[in-house]
PDB file of N, CA and C in Angstrom:
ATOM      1  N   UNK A   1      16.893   7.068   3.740  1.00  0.00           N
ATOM      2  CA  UNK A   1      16.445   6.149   2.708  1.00  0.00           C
ATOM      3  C   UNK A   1      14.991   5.760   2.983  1.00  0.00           C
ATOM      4  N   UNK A   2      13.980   5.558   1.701  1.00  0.00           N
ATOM      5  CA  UNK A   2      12.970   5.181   1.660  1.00  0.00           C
ATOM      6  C   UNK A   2      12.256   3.904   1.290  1.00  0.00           C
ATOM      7  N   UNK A   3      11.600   2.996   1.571  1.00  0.00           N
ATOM      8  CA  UNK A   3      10.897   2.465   0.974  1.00  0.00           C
ATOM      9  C   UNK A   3       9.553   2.167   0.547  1.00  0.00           C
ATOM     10  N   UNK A   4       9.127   2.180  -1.035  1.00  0.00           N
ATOM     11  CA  UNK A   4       8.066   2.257  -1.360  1.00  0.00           C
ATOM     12  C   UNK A   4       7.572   0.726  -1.011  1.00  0.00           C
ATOM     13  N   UNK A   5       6.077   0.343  -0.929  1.00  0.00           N
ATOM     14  CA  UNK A   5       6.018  -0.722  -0.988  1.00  0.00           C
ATOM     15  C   UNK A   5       4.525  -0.780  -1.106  1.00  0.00           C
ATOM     16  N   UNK A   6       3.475  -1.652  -1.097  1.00  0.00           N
ATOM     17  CA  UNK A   6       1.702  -1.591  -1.576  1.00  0.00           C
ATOM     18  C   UNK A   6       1.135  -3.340  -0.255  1.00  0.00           C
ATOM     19  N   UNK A   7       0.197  -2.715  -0.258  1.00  0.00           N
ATOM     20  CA  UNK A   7      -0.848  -3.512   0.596  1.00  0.00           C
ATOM     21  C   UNK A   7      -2.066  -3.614   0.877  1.00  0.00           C
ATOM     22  N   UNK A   8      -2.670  -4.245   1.237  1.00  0.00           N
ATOM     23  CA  UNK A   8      -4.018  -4.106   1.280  1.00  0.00           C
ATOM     24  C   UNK A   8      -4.664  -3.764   2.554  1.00  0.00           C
ATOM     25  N   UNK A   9      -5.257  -2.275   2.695  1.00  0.00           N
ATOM     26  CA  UNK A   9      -5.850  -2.528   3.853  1.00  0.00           C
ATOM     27  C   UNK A   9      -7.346  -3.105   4.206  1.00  0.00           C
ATOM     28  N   UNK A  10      -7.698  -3.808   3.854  1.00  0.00           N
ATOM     29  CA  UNK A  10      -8.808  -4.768   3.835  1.00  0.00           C
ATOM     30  C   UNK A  10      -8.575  -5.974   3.714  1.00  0.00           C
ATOM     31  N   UNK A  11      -9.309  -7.426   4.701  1.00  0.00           N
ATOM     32  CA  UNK A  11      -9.161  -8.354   3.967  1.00  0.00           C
ATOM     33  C   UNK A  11     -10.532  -9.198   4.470  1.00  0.00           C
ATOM     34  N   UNK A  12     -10.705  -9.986   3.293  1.00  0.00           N
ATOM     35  CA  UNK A  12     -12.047 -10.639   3.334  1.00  0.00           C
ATOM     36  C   UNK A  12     -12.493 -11.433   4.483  1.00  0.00           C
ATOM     37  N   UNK A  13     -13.618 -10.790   5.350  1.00  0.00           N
ATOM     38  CA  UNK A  13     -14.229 -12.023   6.402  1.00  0.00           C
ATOM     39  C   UNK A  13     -15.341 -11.746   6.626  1.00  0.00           C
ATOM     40  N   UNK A  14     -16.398 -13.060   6.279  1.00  0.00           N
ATOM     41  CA  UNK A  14     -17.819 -12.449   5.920  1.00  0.00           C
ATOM     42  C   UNK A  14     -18.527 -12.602   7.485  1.00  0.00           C
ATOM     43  N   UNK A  15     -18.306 -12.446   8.555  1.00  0.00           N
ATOM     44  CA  UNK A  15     -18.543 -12.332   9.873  1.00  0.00           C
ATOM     45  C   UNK A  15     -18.869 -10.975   9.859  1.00  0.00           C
ATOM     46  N   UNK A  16     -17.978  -9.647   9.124  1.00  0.00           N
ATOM     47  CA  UNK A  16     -18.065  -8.157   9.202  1.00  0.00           C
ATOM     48  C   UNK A  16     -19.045  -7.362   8.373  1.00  0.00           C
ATOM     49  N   UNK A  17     -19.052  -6.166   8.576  1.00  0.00           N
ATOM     50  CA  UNK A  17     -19.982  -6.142   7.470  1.00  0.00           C
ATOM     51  C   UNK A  17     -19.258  -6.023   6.704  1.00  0.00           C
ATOM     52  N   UNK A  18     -20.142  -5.680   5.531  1.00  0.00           N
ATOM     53  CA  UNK A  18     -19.694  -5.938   3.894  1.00  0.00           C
ATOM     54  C   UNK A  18     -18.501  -6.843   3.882  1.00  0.00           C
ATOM     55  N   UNK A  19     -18.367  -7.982   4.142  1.00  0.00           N
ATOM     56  CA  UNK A  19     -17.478  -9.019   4.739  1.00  0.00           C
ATOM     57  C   UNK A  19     -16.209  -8.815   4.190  1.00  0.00           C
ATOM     58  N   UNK A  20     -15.641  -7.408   4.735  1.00  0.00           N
ATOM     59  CA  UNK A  20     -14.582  -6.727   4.870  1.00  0.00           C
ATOM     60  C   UNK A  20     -13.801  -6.167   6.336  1.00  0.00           C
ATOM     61  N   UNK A  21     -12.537  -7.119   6.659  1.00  0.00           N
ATOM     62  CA  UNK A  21     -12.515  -6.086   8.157  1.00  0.00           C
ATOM     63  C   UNK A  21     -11.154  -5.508   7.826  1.00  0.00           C
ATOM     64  N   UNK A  22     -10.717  -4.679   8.509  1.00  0.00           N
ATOM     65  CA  UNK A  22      -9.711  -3.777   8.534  1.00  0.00           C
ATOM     66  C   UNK A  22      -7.842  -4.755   8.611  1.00  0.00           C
ATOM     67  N   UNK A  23      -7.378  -4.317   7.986  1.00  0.00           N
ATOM     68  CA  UNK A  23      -6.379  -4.900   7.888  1.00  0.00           C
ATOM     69  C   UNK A  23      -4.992  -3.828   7.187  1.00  0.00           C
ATOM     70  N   UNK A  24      -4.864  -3.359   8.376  1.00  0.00           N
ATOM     71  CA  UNK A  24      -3.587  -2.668   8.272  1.00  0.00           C
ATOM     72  C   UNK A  24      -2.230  -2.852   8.410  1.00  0.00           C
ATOM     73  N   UNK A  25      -2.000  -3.605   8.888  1.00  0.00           N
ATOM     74  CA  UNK A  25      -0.833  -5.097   9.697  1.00  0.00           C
ATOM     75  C   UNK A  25      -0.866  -5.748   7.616  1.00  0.00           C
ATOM     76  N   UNK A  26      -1.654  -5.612   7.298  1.00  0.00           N
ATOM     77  CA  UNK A  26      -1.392  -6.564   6.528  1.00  0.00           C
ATOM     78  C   UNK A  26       0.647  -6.414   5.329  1.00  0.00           C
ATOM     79  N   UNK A  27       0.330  -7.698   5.186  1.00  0.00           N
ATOM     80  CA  UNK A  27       1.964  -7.708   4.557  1.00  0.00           C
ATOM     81  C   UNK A  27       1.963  -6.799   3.651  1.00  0.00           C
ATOM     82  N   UNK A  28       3.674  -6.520   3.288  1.00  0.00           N
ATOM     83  CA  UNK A  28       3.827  -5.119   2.463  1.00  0.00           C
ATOM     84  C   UNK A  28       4.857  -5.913   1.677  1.00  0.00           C
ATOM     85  N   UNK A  29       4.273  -5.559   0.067  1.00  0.00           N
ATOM     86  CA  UNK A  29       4.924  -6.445  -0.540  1.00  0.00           C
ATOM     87  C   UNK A  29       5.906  -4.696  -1.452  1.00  0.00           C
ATOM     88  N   UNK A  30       7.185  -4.928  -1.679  1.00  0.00           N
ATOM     89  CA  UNK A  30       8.228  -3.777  -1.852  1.00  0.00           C
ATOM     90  C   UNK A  30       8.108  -3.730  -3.242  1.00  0.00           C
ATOM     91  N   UNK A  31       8.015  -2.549  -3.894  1.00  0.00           N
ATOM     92  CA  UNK A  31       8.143  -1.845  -5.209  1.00  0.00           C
ATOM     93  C   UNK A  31       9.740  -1.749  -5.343  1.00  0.00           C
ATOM     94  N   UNK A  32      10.228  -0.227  -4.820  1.00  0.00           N
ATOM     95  CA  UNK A  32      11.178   0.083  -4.709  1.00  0.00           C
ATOM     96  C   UNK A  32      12.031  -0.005  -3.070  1.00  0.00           C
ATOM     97  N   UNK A  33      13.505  -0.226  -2.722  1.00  0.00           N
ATOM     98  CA  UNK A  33      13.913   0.234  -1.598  1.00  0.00           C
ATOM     99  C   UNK A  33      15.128   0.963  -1.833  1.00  0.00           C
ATOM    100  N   UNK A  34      15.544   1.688  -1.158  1.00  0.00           N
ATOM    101  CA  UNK A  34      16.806   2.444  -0.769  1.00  0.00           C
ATOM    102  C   UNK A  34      16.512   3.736  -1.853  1.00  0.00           C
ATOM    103  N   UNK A  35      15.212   4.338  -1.281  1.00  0.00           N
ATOM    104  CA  UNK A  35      15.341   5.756  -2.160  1.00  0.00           C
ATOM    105  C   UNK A  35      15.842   6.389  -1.658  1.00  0.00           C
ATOM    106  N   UNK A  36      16.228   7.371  -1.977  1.00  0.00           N
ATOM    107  CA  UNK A  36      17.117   8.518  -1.164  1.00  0.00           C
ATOM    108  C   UNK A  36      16.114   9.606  -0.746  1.00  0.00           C
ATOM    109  N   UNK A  37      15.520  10.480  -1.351  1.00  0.00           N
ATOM    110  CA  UNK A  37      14.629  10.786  -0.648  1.00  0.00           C
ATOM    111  C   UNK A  37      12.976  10.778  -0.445  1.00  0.00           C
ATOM    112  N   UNK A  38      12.267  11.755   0.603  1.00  0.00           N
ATOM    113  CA  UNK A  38      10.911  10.889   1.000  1.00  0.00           C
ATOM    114  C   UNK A  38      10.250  11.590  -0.534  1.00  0.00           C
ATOM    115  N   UNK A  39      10.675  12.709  -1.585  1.00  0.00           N
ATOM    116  CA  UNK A  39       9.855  13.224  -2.488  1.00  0.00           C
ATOM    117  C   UNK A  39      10.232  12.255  -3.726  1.00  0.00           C
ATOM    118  N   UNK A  40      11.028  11.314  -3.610  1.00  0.00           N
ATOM    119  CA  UNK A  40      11.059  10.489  -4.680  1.00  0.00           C
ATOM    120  C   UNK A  40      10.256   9.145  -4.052  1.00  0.00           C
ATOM    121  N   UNK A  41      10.003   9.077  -3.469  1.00  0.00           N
ATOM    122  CA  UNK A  41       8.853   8.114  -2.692  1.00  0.00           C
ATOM    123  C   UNK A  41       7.621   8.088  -2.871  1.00  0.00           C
ATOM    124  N   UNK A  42       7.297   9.403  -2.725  1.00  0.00           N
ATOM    125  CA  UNK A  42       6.137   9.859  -2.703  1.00  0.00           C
ATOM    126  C   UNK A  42       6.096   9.877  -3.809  1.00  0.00           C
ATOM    127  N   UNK A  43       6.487  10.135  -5.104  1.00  0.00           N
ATOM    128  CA  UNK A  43       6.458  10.159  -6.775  1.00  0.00           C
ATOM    129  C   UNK A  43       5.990   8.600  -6.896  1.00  0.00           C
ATOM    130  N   UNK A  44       6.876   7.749  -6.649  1.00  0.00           N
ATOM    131  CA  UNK A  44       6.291   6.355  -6.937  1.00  0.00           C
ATOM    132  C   UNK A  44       5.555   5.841  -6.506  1.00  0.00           C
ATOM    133  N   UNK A  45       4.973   6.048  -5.260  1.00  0.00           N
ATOM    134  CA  UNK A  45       3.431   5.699  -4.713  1.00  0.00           C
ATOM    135  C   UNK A  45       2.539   6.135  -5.392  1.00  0.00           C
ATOM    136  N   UNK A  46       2.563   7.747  -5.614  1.00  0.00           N
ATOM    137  CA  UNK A  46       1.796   8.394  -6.657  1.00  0.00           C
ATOM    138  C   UNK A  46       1.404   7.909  -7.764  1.00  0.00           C
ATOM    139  N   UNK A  47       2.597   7.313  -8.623  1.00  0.00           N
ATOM    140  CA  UNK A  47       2.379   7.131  -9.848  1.00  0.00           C
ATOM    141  C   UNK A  47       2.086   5.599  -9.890  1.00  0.00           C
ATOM    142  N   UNK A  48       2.014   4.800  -8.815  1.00  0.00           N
ATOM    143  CA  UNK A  48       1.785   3.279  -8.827  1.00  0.00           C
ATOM    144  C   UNK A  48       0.124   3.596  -8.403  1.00  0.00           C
ATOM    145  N   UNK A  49      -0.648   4.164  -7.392  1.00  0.00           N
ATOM    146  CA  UNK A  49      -1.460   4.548  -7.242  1.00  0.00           C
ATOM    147  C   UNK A  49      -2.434   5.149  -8.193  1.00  0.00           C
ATOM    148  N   UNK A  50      -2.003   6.081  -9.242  1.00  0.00           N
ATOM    149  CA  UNK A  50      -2.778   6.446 -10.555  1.00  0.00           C
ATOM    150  C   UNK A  50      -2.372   5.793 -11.680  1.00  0.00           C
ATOM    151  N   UNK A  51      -2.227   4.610 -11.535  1.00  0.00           N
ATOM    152  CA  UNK A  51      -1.872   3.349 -12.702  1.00  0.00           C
ATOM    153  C   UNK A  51      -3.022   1.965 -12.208  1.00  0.00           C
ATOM    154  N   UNK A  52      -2.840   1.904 -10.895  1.00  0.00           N
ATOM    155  CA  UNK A  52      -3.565   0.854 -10.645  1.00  0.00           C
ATOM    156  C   UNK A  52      -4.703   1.424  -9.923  1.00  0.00           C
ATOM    157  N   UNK A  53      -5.914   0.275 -10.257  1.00  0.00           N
ATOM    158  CA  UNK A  53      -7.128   0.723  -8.917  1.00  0.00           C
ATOM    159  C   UNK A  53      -7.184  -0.177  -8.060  1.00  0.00           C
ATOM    160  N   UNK A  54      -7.748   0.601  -7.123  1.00  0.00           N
ATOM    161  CA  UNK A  54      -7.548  -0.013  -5.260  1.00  0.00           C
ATOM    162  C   UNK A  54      -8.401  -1.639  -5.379  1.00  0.00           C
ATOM    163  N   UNK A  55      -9.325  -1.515  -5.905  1.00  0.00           N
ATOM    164  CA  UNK A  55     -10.087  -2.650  -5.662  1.00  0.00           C
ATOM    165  C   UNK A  55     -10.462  -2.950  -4.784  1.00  0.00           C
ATOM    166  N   UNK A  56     -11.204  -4.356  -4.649  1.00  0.00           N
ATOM    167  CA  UNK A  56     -12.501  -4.301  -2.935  1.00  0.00           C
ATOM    168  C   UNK A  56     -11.769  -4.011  -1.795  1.00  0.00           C
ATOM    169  N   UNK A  57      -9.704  -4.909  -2.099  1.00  0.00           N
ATOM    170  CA  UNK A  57      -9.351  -4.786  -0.687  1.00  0.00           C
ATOM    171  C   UNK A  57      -8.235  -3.234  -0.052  1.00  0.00           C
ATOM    172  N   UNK A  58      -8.859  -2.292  -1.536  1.00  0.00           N
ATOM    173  CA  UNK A  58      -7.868  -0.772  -1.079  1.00  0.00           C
ATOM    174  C   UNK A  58      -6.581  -1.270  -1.149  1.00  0.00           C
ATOM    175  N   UNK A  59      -6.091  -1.855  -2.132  1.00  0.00           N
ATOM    176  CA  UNK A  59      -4.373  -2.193  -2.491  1.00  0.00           C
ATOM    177  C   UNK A  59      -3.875  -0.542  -2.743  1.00  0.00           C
ATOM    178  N   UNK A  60      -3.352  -0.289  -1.864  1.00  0.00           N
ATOM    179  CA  UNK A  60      -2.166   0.958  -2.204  1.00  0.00           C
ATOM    180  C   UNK A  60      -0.663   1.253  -1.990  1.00  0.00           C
ATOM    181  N   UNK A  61      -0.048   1.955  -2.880  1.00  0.00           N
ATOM    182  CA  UNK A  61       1.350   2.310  -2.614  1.00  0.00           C
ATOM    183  C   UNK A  61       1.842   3.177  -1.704  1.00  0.00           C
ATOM    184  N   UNK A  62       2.738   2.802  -0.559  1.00  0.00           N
ATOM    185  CA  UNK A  62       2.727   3.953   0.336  1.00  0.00           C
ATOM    186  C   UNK A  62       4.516   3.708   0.704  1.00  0.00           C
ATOM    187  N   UNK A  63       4.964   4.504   1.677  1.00  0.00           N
ATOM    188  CA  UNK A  63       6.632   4.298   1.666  1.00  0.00           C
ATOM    189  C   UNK A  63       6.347   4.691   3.452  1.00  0.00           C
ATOM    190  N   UNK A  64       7.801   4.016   3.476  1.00  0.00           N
ATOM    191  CA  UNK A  64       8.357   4.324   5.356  1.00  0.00           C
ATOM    192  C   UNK A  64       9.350   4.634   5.209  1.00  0.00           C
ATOM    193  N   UNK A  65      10.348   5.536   6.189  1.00  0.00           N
ATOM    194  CA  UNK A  65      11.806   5.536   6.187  1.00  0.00           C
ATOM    195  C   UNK A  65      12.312   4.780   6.826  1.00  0.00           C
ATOM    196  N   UNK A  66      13.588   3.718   5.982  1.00  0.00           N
ATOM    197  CA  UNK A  66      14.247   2.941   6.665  1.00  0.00           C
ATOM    198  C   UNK A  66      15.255   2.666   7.711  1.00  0.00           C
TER     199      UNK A  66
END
């Protein structure tokens, strides 16, 4: 089982440059859970990804197995 879910890897701190620092830890807020498999995962990241744009802080859809 999969879950899709989106986050930001950036978050604002004007100490950095372009007062952006890395933020990968950051919270993962869930689309979908309990896909069955990782190619139907990858479809909805995909298609949440070419619907929305990343914006300053790179918001993207990505999945883990649960």
């Amino acid at each position: 089982m999969y879950r899709v879910f989106v986050r930001n890897w950036w978050k604002r701190n004007t100490s950095w440059p372009n007062g952006l620092e890395p933020d990968g830890g950051a919270r993962k807020t869930t689309l979908e859970k309990n896909v069955k498999t990782e190619e139907e995962a990858r479809r909805i990241a995909q298609q949440y990804n070419a619907a929305h744009t990343l914006g300053r802080l790179s918001r993207k859809a990505e999945y883990e197995e649960q």
